[in-house]
Protein backbone atom coordinates (compact mmCIF):
# COMPACT_ATOMS: atom_id res chain seq x y z
CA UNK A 1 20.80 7.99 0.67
CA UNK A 2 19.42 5.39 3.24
CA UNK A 3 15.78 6.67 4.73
CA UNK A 4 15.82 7.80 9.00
CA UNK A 5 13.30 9.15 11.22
CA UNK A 6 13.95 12.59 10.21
CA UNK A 7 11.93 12.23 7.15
CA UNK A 8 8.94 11.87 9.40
CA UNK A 9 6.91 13.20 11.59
CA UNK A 10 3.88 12.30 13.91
CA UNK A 11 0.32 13.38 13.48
CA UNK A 12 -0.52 15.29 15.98
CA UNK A 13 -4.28 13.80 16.80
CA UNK A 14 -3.53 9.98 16.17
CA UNK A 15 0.18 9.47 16.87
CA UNK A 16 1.03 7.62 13.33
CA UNK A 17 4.24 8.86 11.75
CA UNK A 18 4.51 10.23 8.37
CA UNK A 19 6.41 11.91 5.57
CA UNK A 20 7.70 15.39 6.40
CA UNK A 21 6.97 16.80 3.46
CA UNK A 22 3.95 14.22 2.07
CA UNK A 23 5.05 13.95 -1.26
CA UNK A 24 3.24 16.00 -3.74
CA UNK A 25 0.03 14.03 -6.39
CA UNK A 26 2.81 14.77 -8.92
CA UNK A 27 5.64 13.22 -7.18
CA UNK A 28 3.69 10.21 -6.46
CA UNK A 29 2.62 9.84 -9.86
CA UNK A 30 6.09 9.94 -11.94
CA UNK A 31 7.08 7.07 -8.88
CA UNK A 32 4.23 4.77 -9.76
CA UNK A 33 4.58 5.66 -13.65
CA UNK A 34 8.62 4.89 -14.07
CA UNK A 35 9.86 3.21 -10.64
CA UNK A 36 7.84 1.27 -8.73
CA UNK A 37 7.62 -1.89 -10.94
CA UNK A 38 11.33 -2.17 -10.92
CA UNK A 39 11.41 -1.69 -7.33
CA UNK A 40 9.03 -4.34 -6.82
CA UNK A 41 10.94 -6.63 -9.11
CA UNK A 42 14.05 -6.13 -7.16
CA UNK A 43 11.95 -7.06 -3.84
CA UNK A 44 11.77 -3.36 -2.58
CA UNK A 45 8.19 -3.57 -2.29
CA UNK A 46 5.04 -5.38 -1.50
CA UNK A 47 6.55 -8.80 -1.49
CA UNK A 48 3.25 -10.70 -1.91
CA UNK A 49 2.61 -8.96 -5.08
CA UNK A 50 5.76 -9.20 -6.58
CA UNK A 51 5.41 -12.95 -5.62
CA UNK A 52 1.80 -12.73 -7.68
CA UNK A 53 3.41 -11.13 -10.57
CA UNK A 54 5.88 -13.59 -11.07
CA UNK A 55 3.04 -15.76 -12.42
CA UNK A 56 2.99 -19.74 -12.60
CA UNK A 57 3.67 -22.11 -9.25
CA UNK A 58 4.99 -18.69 -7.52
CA UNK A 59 1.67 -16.81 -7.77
CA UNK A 60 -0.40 -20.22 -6.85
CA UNK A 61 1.23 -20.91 -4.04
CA UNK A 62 1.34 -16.79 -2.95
CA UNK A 63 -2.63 -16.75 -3.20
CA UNK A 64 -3.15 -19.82 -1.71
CA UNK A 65 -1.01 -18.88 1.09
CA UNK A 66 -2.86 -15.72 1.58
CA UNK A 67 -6.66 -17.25 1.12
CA UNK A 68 -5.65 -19.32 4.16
CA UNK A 69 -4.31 -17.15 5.88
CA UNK A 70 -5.47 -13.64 5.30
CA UNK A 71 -8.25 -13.69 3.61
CA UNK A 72 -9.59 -16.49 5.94
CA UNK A 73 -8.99 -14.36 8.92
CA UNK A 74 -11.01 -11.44 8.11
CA UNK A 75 -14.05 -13.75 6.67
CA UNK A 76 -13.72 -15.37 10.38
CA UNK A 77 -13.78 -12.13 11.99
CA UNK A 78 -16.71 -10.82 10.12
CA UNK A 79 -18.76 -14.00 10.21
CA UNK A 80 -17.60 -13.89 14.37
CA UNK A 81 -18.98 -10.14 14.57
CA UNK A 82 -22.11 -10.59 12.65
CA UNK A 83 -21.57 -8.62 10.01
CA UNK A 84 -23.90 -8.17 7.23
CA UNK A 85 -23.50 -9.88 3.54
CA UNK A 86 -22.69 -5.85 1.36
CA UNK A 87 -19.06 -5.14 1.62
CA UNK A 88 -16.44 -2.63 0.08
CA UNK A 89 -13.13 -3.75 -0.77
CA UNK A 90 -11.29 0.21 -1.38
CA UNK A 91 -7.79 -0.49 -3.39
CA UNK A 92 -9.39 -3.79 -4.16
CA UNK A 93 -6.56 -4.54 -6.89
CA UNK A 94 -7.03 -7.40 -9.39
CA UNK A 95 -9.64 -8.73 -7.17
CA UNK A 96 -8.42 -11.23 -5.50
CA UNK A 97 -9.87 -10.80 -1.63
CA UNK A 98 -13.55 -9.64 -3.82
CA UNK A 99 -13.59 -13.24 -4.97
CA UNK A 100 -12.89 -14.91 -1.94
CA UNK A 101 -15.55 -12.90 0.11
CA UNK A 102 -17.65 -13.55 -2.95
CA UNK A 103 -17.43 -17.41 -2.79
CA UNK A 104 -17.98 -17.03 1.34
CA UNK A 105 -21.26 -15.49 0.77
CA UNK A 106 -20.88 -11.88 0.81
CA UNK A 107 -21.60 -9.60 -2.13
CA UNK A 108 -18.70 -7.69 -2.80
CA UNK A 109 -18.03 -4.20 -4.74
CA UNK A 110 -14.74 -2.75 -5.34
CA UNK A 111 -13.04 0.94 -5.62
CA UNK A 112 -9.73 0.53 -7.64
CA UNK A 113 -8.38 3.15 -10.14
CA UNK A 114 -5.40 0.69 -11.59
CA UNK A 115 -7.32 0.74 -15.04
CA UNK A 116 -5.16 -2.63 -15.66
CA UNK A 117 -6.37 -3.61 -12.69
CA UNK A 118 -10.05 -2.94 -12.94
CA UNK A 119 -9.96 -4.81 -16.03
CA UNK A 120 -9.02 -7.96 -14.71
CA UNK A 121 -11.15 -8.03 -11.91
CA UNK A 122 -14.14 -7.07 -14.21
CA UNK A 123 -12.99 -10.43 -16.58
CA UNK A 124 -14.23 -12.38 -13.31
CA UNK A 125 -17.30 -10.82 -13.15
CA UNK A 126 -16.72 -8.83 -10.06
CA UNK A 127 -18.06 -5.07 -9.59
CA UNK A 128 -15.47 -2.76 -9.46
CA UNK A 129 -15.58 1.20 -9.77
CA UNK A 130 -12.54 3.46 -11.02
CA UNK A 131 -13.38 6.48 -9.22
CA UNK A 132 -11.96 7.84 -5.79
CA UNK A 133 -14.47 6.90 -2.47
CA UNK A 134 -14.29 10.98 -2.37
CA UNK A 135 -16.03 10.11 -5.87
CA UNK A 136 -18.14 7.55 -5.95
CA UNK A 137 -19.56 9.10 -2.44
CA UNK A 138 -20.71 12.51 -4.80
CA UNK A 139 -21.13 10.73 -7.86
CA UNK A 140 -23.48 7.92 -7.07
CA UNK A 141 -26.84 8.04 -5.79
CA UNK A 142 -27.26 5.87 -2.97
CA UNK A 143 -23.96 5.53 -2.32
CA UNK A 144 -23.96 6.65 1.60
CA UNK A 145 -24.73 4.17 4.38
CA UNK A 146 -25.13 1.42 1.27
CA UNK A 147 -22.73 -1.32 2.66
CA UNK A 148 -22.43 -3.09 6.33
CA UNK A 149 -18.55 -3.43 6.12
CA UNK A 150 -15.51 -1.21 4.48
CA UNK A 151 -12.06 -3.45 3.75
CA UNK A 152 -9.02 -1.46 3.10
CA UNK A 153 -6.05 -4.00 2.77
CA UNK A 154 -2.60 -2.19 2.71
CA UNK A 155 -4.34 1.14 1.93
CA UNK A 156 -3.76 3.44 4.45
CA UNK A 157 -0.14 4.20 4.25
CA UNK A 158 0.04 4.88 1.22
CA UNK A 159 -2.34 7.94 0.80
CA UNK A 160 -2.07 11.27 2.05
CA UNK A 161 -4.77 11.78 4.11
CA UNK A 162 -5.47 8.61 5.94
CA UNK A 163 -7.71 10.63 8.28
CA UNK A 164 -9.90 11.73 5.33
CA UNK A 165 -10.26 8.29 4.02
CA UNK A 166 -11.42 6.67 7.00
CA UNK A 167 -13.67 9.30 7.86
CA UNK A 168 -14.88 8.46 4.16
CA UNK A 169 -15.31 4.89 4.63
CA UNK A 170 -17.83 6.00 8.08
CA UNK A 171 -19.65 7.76 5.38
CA UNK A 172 -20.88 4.57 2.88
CA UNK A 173 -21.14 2.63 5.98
CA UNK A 174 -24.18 1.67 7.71
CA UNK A 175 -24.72 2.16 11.20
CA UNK A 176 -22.90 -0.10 12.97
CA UNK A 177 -21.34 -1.19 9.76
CA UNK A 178 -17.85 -2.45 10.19
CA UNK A 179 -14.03 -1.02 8.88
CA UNK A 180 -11.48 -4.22 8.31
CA UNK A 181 -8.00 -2.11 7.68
CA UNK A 182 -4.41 -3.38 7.40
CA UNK A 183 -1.67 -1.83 7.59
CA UNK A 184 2.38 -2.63 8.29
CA UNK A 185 3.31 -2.40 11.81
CA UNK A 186 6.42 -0.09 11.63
CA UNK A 187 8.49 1.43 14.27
CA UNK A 188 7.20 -1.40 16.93
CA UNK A 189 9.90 -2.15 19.75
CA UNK A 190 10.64 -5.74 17.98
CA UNK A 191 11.59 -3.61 15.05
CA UNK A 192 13.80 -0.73 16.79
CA UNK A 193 15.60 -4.17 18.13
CA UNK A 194 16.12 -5.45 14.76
CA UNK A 195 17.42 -2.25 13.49
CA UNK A 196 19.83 -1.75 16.62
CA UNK A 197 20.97 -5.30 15.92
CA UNK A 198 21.64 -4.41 12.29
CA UNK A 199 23.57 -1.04 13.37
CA UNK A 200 20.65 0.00 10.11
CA UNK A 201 18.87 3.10 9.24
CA UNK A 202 15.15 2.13 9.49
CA UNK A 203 14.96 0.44 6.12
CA UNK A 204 10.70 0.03 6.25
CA UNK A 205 10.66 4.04 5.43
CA UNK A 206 10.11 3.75 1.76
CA UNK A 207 9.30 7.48 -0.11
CA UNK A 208 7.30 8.68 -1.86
CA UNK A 209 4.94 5.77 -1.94
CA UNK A 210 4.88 4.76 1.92
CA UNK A 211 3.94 7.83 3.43
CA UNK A 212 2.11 6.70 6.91
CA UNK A 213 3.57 4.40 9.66
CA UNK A 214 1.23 2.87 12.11
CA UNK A 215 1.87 1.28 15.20
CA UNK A 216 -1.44 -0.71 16.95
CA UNK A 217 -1.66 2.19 19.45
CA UNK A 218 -1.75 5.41 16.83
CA UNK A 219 -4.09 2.65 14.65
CA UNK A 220 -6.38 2.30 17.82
CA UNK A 221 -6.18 6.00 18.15
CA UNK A 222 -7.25 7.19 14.54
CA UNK A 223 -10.08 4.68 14.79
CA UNK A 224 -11.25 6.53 17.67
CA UNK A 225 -10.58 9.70 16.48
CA UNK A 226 -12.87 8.71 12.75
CA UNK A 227 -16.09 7.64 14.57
CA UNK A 228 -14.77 3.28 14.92
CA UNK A 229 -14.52 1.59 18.44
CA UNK A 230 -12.03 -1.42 17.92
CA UNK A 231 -13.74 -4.74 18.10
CA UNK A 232 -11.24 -6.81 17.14
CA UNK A 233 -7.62 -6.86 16.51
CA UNK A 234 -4.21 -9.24 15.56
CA UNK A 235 -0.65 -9.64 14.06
CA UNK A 236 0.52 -11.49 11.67
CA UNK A 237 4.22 -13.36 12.03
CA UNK A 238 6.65 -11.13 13.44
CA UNK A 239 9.25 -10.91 10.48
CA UNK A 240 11.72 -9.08 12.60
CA UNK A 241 12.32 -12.52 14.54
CA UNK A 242 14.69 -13.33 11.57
CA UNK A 243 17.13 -10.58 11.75
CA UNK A 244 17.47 -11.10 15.32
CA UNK A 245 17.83 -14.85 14.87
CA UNK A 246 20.49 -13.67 12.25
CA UNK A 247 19.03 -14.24 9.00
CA UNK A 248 19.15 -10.42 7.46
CA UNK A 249 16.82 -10.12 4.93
CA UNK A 250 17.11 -6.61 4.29
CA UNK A 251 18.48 -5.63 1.10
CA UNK A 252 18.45 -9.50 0.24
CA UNK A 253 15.70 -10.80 -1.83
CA UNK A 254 16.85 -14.53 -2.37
CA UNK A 255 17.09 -14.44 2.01
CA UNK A 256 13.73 -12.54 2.31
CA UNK A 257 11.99 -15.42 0.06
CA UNK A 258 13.61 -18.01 2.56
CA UNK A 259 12.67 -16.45 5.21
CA UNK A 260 8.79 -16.04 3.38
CA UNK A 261 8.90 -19.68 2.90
CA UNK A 262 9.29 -21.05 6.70
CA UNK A 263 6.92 -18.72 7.47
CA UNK A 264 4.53 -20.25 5.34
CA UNK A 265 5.13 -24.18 6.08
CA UNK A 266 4.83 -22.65 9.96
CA UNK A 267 1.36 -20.72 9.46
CA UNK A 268 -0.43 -23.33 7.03
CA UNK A 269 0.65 -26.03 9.72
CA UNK A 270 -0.77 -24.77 12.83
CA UNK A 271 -4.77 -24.97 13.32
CA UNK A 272 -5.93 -22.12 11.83
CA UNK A 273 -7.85 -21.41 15.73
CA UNK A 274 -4.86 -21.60 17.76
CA UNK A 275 -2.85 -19.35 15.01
CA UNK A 276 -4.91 -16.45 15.45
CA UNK A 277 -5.18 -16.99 19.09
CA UNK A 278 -1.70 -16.64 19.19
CA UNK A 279 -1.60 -13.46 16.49
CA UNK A 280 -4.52 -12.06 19.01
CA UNK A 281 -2.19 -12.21 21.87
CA UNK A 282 0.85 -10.43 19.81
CA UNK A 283 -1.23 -7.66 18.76
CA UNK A 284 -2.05 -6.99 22.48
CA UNK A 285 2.10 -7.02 22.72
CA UNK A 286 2.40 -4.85 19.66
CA UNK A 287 4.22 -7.70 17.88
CA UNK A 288 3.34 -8.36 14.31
CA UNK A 289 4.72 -7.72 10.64
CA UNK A 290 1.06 -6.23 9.62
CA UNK A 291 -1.69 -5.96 11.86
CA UNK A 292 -5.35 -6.53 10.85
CA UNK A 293 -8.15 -4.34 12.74
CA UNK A 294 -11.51 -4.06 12.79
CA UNK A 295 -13.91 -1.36 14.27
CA UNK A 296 -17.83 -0.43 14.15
CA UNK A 297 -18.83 2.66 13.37
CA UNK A 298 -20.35 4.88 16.11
């Protein structure tokens, strides 16, 4: 049964939409434990690690793609907000991001409880903790207003309490400190276009393990709402403009990695400067695949 909008609803402080019911610890857990590597395999998920997975020139050419691009853009940001060296990557993964703040001059600590994980970002000597930030806030000493910035990449939809977790992030920040979050842009206007075009059911909603959907306004909003004023904000490429150019991706790995790949060769071959200028100016649109936010704590 295709997902619609009936599976979710809208928080009723901030605005994002989520699973009606949020799926159960349980529920969530049998997903990751017997599903979701299959899914990813068959491109229902995370694209840029299934792209990592795949190992040899694939997985070079994914992370060099992303230290360009992503990972560049939030060192830029930080270094263009003045933010201080200590920083918490939450969901850090294998690592990847830790290392490249790491090599910029920051001194990076993850939270990641993927033992797998844990264990390969420990082989390249980075710190990373397995317990919950609920956790490490009540089991270590020190642990509150210890960093000047929080990083949660691609973290926030998938738990179910994004509320709690940000307000948990204000917590091992410093004053002033600084939150980096991305999340997918879903249920923009570019997409409802794409999905009209399509005559589609709004193939983004993906249960159990998706269970928040941010726009930038209900993103701005539960910023607010946590303690954050937004200091800076942008989109990445607008995906979307594919289906409506006619390329449908949907369903269609082998077209969604062609579609991936002129994206690339177009964002590594633009000035890095005038790329996010123009990202900058499609957040303010609402325009963007994923949108990258940062805001300092109150």
């Amino acid at each position: 049964m295709p997902p619609d909008i009936s599976q979710t609803t809208q928080h009723p402080v901030c605005g994002f939409r989520h699973l009606h019911p949020v799926p159960s610890d349980a529920e969530i857990s049998r997903f990751y434990e017997s599903r979701y590597f299959d899914v990813l395999r068959q491109g229902g998920r995370a694209p840029e690690l299934r792209r990592i997975m795949e190992g040899g020139k694939t997985a070079k050419s994914e992370i060099h793609w992303l230290e360009s691009i992503l990972y560049g853009d939030i060192i830029a940001a930080l270094e263009q907000l003045g933010a201080g060296r200590q920083l918490l990557d939450i969901g850090c993964g294998t690592g990847d991001f830790l290392a490249y703040a790491r090599d910029h001059g920051f001194e990076p600590q993850g939270i990641e409880i993927a033992t797998a994980a844990v264990e390969r970002a420990r082989a390249r000597g980075l710190t990373v903790h397995t317990d919950t930030l609920e956790e490490h806030l009540s089991r270590t000493p020190g642990a509150r207003s210890s960093v000047d910035v929080v990083v949660m990449l691609n973290v926030l939809e998938h738990v179910p309490d994004p509320v709690k977790l940000l307000q948990l992030a204000k917590e091992v920040l410093r004053p002033g400190g600084l939150a980096c979050i991305r999340v997918p842009n879903d249920f923009s206007e570019i997409q409802e276009a794409a999905r009209q075009k399509l005559n589609a059911q709004p193939w983004w909603i993906a249960v159990p393990d998706h269970i928040n959907y941010f726009t930038f306004e209900s993103l701005r909003a539960t910023f607010d709402h946590c303690g954050f004023d937004r200091v800076y904000q942008q989109s990445d490429f607008p995906m979307e403009l594919f289906l409506l150019m006619g390329e449908n991706y949907v369903g269609d790995p082998a077209t969604g990695n062609a579609c991936h790949r002129k994206r690339v060769e177009f964002e590594l071959s633009i000035p890095p400067q005038v790329r996010r200028r123009m990202y900058q100016a499609f957040a303010e649109a609402g325009v963007g695949r994923n949108m990258l936010m940062l805001g300092r704590s109150r």
